[in-house]
N, C-alpha and C. Protein backbone atom coordinates (compact mmCIF):
# COMPACT_ATOMS: atom_id res chain seq x y z
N UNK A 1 171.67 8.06 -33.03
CA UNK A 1 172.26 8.52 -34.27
C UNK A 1 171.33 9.56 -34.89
N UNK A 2 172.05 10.72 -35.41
CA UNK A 2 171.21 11.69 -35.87
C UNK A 2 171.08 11.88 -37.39
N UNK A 3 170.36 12.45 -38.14
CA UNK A 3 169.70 12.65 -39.98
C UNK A 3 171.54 12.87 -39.97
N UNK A 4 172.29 13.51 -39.31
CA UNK A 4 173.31 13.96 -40.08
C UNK A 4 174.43 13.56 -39.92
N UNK A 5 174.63 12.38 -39.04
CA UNK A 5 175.37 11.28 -38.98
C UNK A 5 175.11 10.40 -39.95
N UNK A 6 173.86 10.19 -39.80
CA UNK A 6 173.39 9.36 -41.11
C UNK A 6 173.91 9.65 -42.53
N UNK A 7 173.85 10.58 -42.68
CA UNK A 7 173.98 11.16 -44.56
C UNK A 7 175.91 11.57 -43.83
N UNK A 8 176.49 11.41 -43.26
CA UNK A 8 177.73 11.72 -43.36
C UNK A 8 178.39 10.71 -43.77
N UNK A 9 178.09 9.31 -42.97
CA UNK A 9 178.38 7.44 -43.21
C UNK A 9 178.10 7.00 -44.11
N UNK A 10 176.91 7.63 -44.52
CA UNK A 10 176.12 7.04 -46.08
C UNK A 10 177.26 7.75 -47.09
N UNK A 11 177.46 9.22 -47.19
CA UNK A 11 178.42 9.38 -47.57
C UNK A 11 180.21 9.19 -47.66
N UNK A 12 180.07 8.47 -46.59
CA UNK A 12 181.46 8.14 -46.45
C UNK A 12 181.67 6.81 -47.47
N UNK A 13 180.51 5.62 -46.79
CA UNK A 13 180.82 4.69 -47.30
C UNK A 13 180.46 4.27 -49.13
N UNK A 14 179.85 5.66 -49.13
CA UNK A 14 179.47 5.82 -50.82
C UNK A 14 180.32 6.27 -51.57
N UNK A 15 180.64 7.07 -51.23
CA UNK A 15 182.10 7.97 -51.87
C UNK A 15 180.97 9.58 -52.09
N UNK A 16 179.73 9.31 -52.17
CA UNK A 16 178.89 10.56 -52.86
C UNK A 16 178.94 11.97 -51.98
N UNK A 17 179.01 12.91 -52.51
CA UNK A 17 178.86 14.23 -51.70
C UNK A 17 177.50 14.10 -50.89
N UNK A 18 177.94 14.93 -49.71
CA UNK A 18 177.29 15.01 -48.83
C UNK A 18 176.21 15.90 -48.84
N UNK A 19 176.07 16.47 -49.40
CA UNK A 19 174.39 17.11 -49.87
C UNK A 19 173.95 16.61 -50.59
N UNK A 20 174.39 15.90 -51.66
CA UNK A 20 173.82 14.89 -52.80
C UNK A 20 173.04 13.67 -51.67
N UNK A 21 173.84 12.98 -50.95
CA UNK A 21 173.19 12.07 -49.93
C UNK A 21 172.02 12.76 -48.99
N UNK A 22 172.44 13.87 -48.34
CA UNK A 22 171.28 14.69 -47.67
C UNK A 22 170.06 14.79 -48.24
N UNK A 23 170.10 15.22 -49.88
CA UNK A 23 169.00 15.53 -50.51
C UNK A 23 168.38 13.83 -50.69
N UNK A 24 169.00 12.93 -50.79
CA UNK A 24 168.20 11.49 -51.34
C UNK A 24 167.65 10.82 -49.75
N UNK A 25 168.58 11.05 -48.77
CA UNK A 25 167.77 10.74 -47.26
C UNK A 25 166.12 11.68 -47.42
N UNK A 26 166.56 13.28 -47.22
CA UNK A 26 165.29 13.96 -47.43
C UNK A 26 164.39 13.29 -48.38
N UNK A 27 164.73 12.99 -49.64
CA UNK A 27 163.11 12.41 -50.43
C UNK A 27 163.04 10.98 -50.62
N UNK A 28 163.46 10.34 -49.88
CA UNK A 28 163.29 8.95 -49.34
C UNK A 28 162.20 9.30 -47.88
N UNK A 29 162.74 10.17 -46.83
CA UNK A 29 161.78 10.28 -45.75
C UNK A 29 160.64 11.15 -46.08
N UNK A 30 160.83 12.03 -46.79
CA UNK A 30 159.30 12.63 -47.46
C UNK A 30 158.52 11.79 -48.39
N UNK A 31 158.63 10.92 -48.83
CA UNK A 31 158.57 9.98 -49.34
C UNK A 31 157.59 8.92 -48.76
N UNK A 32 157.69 8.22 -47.82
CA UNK A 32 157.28 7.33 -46.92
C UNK A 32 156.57 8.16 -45.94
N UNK A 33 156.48 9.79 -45.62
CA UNK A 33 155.63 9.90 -45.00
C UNK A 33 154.49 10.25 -45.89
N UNK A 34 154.49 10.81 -47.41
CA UNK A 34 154.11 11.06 -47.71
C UNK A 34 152.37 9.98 -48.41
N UNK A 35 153.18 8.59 -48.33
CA UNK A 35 152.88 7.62 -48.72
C UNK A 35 151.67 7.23 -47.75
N UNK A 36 152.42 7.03 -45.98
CA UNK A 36 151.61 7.08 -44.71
C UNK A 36 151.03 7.61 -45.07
N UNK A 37 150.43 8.99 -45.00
CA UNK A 37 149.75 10.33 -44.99
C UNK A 37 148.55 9.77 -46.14
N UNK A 38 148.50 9.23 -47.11
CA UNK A 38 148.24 8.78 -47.65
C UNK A 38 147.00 7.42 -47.81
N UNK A 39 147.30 6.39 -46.43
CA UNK A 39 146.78 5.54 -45.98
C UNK A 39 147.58 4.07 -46.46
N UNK A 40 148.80 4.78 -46.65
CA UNK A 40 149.90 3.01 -47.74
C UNK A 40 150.41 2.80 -46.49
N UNK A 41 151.05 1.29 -46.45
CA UNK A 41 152.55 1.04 -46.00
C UNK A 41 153.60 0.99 -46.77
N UNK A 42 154.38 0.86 -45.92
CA UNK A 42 155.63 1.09 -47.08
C UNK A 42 156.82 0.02 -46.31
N UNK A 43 157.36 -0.79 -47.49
CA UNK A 43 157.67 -1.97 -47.02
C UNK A 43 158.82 -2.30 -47.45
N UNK A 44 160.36 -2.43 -46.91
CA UNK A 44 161.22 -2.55 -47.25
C UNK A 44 161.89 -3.83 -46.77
N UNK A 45 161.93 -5.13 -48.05
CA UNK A 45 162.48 -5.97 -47.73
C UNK A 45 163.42 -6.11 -47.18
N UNK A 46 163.94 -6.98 -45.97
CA UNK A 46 164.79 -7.07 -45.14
C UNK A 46 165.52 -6.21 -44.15
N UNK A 47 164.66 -4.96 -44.03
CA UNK A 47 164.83 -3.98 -43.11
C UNK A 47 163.67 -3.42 -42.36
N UNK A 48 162.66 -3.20 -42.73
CA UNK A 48 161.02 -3.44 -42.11
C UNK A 48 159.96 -3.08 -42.73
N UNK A 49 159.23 -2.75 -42.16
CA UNK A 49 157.72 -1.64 -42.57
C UNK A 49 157.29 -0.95 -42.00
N UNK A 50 157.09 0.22 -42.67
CA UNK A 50 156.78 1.46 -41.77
C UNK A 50 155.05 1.39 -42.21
N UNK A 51 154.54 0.74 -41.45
CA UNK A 51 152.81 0.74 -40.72
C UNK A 51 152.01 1.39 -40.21
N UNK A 52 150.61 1.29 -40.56
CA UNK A 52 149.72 2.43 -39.88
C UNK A 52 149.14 1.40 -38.92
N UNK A 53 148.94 1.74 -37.48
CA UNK A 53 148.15 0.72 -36.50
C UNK A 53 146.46 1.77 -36.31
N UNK A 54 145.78 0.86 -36.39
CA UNK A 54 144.52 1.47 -36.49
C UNK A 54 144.61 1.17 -34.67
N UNK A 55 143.68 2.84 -34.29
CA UNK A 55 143.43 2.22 -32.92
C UNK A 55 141.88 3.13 -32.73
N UNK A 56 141.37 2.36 -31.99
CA UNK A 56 139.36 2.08 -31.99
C UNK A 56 139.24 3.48 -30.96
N UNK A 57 138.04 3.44 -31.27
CA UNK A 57 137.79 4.71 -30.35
C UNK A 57 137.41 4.25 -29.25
N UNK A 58 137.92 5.38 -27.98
CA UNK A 58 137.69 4.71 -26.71
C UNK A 58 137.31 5.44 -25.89
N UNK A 59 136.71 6.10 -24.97
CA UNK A 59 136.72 6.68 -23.54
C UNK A 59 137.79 6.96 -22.59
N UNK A 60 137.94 8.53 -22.42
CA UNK A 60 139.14 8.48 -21.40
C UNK A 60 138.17 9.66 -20.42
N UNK A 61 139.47 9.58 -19.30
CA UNK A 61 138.34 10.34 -18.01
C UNK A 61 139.74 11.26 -17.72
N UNK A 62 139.45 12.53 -17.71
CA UNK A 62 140.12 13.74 -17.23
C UNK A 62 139.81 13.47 -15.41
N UNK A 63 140.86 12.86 -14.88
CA UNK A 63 140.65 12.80 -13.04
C UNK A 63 140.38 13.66 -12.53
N UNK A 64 141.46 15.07 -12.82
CA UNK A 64 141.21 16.34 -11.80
C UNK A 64 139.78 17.04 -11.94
N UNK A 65 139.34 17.07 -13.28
CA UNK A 65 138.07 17.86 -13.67
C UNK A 65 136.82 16.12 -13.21
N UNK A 66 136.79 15.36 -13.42
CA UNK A 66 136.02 14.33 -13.26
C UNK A 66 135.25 14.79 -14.65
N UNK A 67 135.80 14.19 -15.45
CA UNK A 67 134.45 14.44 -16.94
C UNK A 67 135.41 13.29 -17.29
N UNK A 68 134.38 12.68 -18.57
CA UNK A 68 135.06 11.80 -19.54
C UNK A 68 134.94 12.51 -21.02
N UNK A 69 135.97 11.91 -21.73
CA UNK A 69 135.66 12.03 -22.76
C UNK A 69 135.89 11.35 -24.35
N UNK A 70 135.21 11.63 -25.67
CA UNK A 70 136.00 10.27 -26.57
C UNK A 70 136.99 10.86 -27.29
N UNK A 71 137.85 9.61 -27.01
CA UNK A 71 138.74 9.89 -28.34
C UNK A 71 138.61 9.32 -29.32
N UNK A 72 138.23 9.60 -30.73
CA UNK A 72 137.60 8.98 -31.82
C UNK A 72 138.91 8.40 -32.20
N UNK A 73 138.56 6.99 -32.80
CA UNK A 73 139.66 6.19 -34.03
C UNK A 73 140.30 6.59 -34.81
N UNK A 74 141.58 6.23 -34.69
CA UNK A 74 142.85 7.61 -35.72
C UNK A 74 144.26 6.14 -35.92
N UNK A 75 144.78 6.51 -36.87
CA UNK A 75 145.95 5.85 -37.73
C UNK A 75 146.46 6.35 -36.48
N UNK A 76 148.25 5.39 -36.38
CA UNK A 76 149.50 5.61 -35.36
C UNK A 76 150.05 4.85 -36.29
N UNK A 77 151.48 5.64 -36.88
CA UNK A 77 152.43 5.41 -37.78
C UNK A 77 152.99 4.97 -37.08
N UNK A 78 153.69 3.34 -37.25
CA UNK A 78 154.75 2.43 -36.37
C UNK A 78 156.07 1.48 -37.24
N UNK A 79 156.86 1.30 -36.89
CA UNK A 79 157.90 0.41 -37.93
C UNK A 79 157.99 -1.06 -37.20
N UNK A 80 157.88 -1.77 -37.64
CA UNK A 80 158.02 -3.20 -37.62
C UNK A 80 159.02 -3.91 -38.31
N UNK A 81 160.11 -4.23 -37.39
CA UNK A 81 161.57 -4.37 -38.35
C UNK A 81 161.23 -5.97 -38.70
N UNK A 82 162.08 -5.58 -39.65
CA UNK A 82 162.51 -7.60 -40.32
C UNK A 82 162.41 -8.78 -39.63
N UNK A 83 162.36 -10.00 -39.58
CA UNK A 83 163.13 -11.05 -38.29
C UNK A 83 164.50 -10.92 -38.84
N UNK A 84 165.08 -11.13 -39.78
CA UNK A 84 166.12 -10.54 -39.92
C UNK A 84 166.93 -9.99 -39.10
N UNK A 85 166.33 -8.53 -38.98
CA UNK A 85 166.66 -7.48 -38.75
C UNK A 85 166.36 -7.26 -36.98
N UNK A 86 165.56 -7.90 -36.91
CA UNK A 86 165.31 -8.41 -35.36
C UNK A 86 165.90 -8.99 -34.88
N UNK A 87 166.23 -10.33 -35.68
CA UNK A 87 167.32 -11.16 -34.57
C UNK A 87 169.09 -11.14 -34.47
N UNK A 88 169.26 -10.14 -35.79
CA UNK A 88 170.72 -9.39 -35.57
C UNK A 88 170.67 -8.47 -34.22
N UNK A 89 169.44 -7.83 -33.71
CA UNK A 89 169.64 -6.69 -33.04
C UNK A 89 169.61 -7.34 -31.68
N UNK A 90 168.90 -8.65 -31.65
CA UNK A 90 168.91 -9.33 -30.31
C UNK A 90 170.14 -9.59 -30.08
């Protein structure tokens, strides 16, 4: 499903114009990244959380050249749905 399927259904089942919905999808998702970007989660009861996973710094090895090298510790933005929302989808 695409941003503009999305805001078409949202609009359908809202009755609201469809750029009025476009514009509130847009600052809902600027929104939450903005938040990420930030160092927050952002946590929406009964539908999930959009999470930062910390991951450690580690050593990787380039095969063809034979060198290693580090990759330093960095945030990975991830969503973690509901059980809810999990066990409808199962």
């Amino acid at each position: 499903m695409t941003k503009a399927e999305i805001v078409k259904e949202i609009a359908k089942n809202t009755g609201i114009e469809s750029t009025t919905t476009l514009a509130v999808v847009e600052a809902f998702m600027e929104t939450v990244k903005t938040h990420m970007i930030d160092g927050e989660n952002v946590y929406l009861r009964g539908f999930g959380s959009f999470i930062l996973k910390r991951r450690a710094e580690k050593t990787a090895r380039n095969i063809s050249k034979n060198t290693t090298l580090v990759i330093p510790e960095h945030n990975i933005p991830a969503f973690k749905p509901s059980k809810s929302f999990s066990s409808k989808v199962k």
